[in-house]
PDB file of N, CA and C in Angstrom:
ATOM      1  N   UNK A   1      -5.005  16.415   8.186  1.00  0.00           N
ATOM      2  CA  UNK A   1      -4.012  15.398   7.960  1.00  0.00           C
ATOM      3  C   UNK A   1      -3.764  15.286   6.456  1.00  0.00           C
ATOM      4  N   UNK A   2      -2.519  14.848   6.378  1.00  0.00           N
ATOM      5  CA  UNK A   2      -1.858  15.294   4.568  1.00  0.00           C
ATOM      6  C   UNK A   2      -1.437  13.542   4.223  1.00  0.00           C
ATOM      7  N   UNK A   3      -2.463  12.989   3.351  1.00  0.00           N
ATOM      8  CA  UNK A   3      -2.360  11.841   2.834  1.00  0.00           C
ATOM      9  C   UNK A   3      -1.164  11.858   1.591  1.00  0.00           C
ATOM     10  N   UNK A   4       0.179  10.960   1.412  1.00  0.00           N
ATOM     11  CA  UNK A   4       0.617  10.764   0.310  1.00  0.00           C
ATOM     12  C   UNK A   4       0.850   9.546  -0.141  1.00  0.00           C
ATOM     13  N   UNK A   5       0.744   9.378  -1.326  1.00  0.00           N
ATOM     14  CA  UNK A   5       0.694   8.450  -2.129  1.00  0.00           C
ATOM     15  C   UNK A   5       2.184   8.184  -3.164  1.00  0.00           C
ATOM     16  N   UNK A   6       2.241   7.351  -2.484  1.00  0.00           N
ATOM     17  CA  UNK A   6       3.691   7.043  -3.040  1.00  0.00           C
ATOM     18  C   UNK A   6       3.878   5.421  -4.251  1.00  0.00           C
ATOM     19  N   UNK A   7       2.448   4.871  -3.582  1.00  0.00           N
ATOM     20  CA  UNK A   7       2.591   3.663  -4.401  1.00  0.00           C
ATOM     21  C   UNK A   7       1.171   3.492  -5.376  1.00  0.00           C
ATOM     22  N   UNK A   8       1.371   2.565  -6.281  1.00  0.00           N
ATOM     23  CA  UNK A   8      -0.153   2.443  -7.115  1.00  0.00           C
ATOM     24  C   UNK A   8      -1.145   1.553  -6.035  1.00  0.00           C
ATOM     25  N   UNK A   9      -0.426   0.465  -5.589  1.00  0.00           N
ATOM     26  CA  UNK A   9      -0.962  -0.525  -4.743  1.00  0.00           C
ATOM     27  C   UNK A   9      -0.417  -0.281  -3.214  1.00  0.00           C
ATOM     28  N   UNK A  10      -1.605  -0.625  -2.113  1.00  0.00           N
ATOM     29  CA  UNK A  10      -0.999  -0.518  -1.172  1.00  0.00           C
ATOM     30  C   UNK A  10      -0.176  -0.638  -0.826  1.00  0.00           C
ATOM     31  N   UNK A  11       0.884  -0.405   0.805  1.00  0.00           N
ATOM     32  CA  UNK A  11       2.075  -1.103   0.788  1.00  0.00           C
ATOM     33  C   UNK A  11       2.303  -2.494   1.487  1.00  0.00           C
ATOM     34  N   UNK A  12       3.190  -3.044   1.712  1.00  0.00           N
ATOM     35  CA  UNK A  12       2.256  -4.257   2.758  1.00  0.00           C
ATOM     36  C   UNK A  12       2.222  -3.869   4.159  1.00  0.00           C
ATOM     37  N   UNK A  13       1.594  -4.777   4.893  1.00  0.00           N
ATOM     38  CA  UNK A  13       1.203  -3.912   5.986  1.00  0.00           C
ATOM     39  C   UNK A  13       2.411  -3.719   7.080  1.00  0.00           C
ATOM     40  N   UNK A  14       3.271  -4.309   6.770  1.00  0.00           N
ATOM     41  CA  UNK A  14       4.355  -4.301   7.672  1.00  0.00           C
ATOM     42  C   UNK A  14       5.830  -3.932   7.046  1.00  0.00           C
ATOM     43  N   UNK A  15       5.791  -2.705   6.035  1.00  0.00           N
ATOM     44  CA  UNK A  15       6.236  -2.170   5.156  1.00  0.00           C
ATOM     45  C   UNK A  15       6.590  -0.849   6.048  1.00  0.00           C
ATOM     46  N   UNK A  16       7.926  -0.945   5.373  1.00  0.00           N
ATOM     47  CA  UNK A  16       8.854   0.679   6.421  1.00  0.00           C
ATOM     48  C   UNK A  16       7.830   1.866   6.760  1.00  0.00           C
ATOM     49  N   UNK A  17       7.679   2.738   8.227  1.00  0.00           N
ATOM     50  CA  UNK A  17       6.461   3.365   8.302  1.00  0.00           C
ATOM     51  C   UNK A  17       7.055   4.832   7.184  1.00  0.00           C
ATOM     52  N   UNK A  18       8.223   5.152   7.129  1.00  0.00           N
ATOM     53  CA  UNK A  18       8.205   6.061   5.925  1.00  0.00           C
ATOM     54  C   UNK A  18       7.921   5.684   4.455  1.00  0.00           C
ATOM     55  N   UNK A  19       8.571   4.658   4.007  1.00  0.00           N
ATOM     56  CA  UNK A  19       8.225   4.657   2.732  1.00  0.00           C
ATOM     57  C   UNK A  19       7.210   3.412   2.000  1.00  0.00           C
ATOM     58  N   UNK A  20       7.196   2.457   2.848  1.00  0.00           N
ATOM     59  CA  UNK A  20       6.395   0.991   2.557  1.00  0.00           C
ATOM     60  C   UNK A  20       6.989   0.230   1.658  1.00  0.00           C
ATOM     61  N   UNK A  21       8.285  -0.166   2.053  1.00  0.00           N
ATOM     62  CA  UNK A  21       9.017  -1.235   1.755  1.00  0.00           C
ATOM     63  C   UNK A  21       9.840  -2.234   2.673  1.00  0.00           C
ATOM     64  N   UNK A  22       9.518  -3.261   1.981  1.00  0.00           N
ATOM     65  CA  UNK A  22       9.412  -4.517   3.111  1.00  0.00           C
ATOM     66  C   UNK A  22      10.981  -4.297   3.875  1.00  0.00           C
ATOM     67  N   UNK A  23      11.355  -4.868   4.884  1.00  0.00           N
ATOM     68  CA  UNK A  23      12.464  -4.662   5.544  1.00  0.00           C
ATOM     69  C   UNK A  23      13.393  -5.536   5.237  1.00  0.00           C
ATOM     70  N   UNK A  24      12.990  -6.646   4.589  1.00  0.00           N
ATOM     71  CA  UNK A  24      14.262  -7.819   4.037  1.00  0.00           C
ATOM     72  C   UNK A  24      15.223  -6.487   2.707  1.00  0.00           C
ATOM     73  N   UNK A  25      14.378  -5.996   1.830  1.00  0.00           N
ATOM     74  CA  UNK A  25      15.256  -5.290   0.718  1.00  0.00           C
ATOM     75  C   UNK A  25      15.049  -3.578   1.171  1.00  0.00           C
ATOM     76  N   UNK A  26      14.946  -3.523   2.087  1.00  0.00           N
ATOM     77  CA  UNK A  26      14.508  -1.941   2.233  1.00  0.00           C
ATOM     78  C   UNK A  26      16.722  -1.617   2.310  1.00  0.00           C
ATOM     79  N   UNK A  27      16.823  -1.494   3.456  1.00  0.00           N
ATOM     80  CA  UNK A  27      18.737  -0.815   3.153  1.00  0.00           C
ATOM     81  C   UNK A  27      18.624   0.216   3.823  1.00  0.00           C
ATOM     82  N   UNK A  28      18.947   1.299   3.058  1.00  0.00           N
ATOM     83  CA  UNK A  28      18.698   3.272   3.358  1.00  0.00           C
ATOM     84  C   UNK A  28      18.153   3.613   1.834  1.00  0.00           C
ATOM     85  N   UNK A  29      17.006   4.010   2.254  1.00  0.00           N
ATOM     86  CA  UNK A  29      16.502   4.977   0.987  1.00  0.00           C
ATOM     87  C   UNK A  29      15.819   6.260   1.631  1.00  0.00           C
ATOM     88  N   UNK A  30      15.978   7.061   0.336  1.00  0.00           N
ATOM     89  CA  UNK A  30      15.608   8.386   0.505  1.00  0.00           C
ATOM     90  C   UNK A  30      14.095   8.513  -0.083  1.00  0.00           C
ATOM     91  N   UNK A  31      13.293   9.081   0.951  1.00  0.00           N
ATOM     92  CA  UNK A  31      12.099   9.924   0.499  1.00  0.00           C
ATOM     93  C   UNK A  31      11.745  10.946   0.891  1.00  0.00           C
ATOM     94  N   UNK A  32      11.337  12.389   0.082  1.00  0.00           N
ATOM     95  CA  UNK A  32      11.068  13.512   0.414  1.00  0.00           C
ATOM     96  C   UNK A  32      11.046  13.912   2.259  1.00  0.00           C
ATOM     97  N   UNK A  33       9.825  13.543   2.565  1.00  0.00           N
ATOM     98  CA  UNK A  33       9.403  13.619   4.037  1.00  0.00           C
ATOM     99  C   UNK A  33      10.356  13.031   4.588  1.00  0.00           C
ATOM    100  N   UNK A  34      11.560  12.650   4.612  1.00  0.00           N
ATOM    101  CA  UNK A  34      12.370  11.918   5.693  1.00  0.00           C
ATOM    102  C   UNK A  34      14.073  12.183   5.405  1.00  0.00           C
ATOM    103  N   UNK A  35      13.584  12.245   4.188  1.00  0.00           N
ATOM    104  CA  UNK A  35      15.184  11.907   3.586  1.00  0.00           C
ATOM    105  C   UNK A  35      15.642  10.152   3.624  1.00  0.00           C
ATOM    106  N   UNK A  36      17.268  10.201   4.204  1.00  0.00           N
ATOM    107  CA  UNK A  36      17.782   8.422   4.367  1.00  0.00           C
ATOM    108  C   UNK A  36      17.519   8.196   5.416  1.00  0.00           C
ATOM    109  N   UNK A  37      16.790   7.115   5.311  1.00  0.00           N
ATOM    110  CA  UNK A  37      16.591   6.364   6.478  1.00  0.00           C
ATOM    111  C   UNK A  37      16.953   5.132   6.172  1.00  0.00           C
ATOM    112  N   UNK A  38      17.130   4.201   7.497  1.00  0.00           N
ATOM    113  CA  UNK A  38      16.464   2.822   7.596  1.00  0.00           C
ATOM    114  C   UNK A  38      15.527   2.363   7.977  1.00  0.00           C
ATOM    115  N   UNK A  39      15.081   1.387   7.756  1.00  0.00           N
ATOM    116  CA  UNK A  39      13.577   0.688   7.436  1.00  0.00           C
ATOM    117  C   UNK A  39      13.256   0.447   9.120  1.00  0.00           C
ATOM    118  N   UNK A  40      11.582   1.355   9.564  1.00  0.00           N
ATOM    119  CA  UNK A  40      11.602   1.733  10.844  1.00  0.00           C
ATOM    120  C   UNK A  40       9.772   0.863  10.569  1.00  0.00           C
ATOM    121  N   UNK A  41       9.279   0.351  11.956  1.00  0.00           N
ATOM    122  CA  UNK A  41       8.672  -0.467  12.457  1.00  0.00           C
ATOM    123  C   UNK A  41       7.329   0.426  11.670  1.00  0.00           C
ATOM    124  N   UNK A  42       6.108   0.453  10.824  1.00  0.00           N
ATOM    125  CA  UNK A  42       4.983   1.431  10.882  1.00  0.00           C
ATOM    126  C   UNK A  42       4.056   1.619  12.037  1.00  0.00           C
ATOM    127  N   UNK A  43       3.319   2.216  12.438  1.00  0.00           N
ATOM    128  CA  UNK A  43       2.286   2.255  13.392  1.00  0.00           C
ATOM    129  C   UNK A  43       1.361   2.009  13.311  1.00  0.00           C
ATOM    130  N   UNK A  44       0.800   1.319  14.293  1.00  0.00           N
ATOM    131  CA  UNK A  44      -0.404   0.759  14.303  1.00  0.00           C
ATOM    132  C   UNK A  44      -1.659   0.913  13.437  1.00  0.00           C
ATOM    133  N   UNK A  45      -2.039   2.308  13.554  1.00  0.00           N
ATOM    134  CA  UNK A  45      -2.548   2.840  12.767  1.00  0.00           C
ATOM    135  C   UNK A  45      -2.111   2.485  11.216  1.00  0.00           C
ATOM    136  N   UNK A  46      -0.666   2.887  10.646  1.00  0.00           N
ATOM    137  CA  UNK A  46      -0.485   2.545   9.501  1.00  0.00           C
ATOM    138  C   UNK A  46      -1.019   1.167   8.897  1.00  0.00           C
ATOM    139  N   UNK A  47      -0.394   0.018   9.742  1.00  0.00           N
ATOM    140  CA  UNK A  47      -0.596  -1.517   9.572  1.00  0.00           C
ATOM    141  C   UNK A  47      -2.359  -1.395   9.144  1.00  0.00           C
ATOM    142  N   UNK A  48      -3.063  -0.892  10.124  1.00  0.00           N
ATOM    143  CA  UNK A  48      -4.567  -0.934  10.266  1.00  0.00           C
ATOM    144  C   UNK A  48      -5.179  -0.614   8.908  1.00  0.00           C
ATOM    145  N   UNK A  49      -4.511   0.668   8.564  1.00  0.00           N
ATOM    146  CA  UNK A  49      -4.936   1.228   7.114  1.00  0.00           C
ATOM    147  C   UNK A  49      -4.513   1.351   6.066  1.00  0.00           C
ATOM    148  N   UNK A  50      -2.872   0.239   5.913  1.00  0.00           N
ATOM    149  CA  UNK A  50      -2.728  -0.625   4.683  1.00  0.00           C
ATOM    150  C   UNK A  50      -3.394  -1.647   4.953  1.00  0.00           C
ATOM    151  N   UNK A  51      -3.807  -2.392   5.842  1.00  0.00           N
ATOM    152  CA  UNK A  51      -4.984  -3.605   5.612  1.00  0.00           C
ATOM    153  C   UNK A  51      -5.898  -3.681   5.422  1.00  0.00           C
ATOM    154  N   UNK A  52      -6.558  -2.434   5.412  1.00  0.00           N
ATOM    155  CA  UNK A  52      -7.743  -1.902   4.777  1.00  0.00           C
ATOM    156  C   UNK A  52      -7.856  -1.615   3.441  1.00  0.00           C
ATOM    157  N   UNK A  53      -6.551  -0.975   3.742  1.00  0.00           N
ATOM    158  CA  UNK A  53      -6.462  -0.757   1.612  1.00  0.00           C
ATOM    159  C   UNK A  53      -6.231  -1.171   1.063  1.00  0.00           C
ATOM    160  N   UNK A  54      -5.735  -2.511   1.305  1.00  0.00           N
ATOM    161  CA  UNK A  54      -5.707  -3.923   0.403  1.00  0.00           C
ATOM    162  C   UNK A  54      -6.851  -4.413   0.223  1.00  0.00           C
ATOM    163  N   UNK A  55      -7.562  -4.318   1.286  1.00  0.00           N
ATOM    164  CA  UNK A  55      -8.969  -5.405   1.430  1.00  0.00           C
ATOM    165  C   UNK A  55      -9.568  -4.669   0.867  1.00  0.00           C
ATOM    166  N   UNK A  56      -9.728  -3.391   0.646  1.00  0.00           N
ATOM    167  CA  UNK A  56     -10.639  -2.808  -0.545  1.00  0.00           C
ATOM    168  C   UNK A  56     -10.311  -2.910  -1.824  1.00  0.00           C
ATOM    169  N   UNK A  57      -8.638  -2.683  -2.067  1.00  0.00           N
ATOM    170  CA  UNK A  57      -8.319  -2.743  -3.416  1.00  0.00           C
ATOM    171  C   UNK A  57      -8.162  -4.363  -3.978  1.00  0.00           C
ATOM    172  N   UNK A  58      -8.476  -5.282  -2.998  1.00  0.00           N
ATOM    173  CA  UNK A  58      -8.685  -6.618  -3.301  1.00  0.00           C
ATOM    174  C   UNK A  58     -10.479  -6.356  -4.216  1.00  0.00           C
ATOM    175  N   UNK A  59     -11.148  -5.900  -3.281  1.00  0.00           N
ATOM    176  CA  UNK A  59     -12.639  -6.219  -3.502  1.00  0.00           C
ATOM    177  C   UNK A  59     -12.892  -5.062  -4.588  1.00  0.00           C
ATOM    178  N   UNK A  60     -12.529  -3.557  -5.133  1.00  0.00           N
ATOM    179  CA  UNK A  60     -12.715  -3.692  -6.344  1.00  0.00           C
ATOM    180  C   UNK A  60     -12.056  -4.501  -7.170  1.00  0.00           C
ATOM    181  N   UNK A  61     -11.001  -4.993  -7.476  1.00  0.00           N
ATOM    182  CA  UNK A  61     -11.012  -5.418  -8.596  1.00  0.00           C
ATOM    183  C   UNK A  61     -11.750  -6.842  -8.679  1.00  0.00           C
ATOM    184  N   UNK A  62     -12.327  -7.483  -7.559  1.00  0.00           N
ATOM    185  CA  UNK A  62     -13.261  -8.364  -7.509  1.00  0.00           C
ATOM    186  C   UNK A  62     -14.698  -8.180  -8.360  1.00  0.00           C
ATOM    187  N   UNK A  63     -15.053  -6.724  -7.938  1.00  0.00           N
ATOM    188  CA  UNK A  63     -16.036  -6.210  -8.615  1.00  0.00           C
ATOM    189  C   UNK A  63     -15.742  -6.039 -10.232  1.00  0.00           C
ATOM    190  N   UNK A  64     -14.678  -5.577 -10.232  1.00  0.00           N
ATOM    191  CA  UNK A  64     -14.131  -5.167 -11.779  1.00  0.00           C
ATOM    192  C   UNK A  64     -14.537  -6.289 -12.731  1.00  0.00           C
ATOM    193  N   UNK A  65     -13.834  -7.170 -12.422  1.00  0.00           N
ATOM    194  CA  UNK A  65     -14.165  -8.373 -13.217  1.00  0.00           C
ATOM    195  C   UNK A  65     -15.147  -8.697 -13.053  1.00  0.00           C
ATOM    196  N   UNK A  66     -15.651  -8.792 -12.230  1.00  0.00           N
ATOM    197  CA  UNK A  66     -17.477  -9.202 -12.540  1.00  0.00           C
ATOM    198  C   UNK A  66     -18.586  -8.426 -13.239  1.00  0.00           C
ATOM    199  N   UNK A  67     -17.895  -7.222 -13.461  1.00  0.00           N
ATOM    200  CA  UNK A  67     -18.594  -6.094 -14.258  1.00  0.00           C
ATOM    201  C   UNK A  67     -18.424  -6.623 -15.771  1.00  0.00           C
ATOM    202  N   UNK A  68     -16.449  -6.465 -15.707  1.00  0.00           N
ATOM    203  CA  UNK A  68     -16.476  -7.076 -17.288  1.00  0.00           C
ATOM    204  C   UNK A  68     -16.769  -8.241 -17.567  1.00  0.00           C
ATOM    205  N   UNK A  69     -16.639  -9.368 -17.214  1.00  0.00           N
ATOM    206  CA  UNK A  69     -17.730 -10.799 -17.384  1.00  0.00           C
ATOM    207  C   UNK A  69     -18.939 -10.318 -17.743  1.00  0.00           C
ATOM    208  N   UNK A  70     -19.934  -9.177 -17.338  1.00  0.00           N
ATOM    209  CA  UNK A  70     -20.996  -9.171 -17.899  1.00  0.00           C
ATOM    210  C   UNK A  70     -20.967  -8.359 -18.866  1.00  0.00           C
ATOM    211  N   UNK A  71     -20.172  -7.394 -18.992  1.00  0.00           N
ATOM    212  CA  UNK A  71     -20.053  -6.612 -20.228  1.00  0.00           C
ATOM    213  C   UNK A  71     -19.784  -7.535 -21.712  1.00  0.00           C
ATOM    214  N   UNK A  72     -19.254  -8.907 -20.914  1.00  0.00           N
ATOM    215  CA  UNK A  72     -18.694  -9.358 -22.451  1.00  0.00           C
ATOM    216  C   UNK A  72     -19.869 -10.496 -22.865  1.00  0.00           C
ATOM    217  N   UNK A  73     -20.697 -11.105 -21.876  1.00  0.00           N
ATOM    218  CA  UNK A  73     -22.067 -11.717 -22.382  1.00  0.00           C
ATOM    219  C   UNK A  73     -22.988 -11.242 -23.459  1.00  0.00           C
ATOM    220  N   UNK A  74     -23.226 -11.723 -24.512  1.00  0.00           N
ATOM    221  CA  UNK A  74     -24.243 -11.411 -25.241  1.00  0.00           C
ATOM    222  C   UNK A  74     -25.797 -11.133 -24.851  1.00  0.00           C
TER     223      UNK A  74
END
């Protein structure tokens, strides 16, 4: 299976299943794998594992800062 990465941050979880943009401003946009589309429902699966990848990319940067808080203690 061929993972791509299209965004820095997840997308939200209920974000177009081609490109991961919300459906209020999505329209027709073009991306490689699809070309124009309109903004189509993601799958289950997708929803499952942008909510995962929030909840992780929530909890490092949870960690992050608690790293630098101690980096900056004397």
């Amino acid at each position: 299976m061929t993972t791509r990465v299209r965004h820095q941050a997840p997308p939200p979880p209920n974000g177009c299943r081609w490109c991961g943009i919300e459906q209020r401003g999505h329209a027709r946009r073009w991306v490689t794998s699809r070309g124009f589309h309109t903004w189509e429902q993601p799958t289950q699966a997708q929803r499952l594992a942008r909510m995962r990848a929030r909840r992780n990319a929530k909890a490092d940067r949870v960690l992050d800062k608690r790293l630098n808080a101690l980096k900056e203690k004397p």
